[in-house]
Protein backbone atom coordinates (compact mmCIF):
# COMPACT_ATOMS: atom_id res chain seq x y z
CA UNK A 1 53.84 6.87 27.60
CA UNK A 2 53.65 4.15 29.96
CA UNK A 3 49.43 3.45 31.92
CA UNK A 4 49.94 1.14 34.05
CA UNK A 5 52.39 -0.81 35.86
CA UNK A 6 52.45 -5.02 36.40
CA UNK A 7 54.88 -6.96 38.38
CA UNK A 8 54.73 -10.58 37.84
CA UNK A 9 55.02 -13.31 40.06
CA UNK A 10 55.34 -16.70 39.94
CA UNK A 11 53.35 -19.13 42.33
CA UNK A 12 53.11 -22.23 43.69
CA UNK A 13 49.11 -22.34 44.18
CA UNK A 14 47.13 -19.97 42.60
CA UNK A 15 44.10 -20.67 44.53
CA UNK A 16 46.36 -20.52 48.03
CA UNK A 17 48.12 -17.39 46.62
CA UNK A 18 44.54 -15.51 45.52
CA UNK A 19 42.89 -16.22 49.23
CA UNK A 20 46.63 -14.98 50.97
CA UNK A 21 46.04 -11.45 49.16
CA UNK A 22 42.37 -11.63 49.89
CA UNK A 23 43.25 -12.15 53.69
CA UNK A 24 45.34 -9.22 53.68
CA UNK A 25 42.43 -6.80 52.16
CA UNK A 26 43.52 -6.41 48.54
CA UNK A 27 41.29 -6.68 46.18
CA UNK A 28 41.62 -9.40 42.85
CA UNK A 29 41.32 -8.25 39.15
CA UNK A 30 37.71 -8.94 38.37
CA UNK A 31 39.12 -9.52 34.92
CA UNK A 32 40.71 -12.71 36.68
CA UNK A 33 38.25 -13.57 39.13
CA UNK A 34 37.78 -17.65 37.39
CA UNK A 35 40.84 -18.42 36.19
CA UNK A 36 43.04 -21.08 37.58
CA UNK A 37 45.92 -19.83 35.73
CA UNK A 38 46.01 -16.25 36.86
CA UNK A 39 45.07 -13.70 39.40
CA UNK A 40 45.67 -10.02 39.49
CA UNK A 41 45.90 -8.43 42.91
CA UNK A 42 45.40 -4.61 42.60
CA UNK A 43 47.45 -2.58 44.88
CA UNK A 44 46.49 0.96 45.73
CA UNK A 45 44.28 3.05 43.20
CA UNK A 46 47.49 4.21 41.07
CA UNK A 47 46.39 1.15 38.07
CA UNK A 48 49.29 -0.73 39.41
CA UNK A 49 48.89 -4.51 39.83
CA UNK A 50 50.48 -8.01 40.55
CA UNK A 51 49.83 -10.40 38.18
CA UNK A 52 50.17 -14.26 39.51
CA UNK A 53 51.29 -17.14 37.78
CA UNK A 54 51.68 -20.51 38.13
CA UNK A 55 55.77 -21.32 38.15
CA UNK A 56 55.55 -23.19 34.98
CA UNK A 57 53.90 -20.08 32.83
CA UNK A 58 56.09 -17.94 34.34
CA UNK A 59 59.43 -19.78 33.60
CA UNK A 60 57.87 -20.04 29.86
CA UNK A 61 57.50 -15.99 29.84
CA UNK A 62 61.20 -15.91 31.31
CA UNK A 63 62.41 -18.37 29.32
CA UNK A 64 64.54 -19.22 32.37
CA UNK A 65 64.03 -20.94 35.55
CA UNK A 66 62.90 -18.72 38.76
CA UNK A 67 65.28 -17.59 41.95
CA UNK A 68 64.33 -19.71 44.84
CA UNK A 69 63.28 -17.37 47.29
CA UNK A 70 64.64 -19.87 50.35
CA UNK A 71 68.09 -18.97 49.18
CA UNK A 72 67.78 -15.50 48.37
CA UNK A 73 66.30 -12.46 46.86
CA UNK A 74 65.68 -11.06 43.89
CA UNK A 75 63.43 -7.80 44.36
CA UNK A 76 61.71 -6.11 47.14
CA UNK A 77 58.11 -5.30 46.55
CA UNK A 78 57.67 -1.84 48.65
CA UNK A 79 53.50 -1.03 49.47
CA UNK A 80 53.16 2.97 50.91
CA UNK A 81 50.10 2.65 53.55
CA UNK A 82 48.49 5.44 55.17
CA UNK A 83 49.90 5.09 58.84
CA UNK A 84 51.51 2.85 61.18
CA UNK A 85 48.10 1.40 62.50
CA UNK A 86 47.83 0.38 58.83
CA UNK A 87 51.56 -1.20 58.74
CA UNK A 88 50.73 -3.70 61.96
CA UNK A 89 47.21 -4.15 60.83
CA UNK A 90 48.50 -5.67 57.60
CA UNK A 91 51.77 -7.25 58.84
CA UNK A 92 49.39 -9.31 61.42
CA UNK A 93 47.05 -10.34 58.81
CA UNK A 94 50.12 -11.52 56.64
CA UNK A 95 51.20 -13.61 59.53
CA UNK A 96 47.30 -14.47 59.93
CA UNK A 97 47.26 -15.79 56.05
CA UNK A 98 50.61 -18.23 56.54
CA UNK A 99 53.35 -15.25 55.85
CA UNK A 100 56.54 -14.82 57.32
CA UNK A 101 57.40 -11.79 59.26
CA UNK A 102 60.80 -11.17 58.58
CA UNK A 103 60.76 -7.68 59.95
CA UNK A 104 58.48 -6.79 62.87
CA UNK A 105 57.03 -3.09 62.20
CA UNK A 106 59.56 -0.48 63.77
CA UNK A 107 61.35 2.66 62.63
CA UNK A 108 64.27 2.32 59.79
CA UNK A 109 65.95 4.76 58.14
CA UNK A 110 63.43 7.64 58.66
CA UNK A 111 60.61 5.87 58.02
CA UNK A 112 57.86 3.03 59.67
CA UNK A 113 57.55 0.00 58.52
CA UNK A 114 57.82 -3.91 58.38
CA UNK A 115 57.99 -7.05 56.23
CA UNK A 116 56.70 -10.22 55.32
CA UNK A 117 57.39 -12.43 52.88
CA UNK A 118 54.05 -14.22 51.03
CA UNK A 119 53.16 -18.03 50.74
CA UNK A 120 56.18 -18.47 47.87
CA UNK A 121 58.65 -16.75 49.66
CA UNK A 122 58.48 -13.13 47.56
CA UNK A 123 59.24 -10.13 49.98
CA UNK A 124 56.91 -7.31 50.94
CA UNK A 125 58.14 -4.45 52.52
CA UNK A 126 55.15 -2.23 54.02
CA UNK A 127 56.12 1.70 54.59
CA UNK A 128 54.56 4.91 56.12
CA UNK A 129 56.42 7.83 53.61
């Protein structure tokens, strides 16, 4: 059975990328904490985690070349947070850090929430279940 769950993205700056998720109050994979090559920022307490590359290493694990997030989307990284004080709290600091809102925080189908997307263009999409 499946322990723990990583989604990996690729990045422009690791160093820019590591202080971004810092500035937003996650906390980085000790495990990580020196490397110039990858970061690990640990979301929630359920052992799931996003693991940062730079683009290079990550178009080697792909074996491909990566979507460019100007022109589109490929996924939708969705955070649950414990109320809607939490949702503009974050969104703010995203904006704070150099993110784009791309949705202000508001009510959408059923549920609160907004968006940003980080420093390489990836999309976040912050909910109240």
């Amino acid at each position: 059975m499946a322990k723990e769950c990583w989604i990996n993205l690729p990045v422009k700056d690791i160093s820019k990328s590591k202080e971004f998720f810092k500035a937003l109050g996650f906390r980085l994979n000790e495990r990580f904490a020196d490397s110039d090559t990858v970061a690990g920022v640990v979301i929630g307490g359920h052992n799931s985690m996003i693991m940062l590359f730079p683009v290079e290493t990550f178009e080697g694990f792909i074996n491909a070349k990566i979507a460019d997030t100007q022109a589109g989307t490929e996924m939708l990284i969705s955070i649950s947070v414990e109320d809607r004080d939490e949702v503009q709290e974050l969104i703010h600091k995203a904006a704070n850090a150099g993110g784009i809102v791309y949705a202000e925080p508001g009510e959408r189908n059923g549920m609160y929430g907004a968006g940003f997307c980080d420093l390489d263009g990836h999309r976040w999409n912050l909910l109240v279940m």
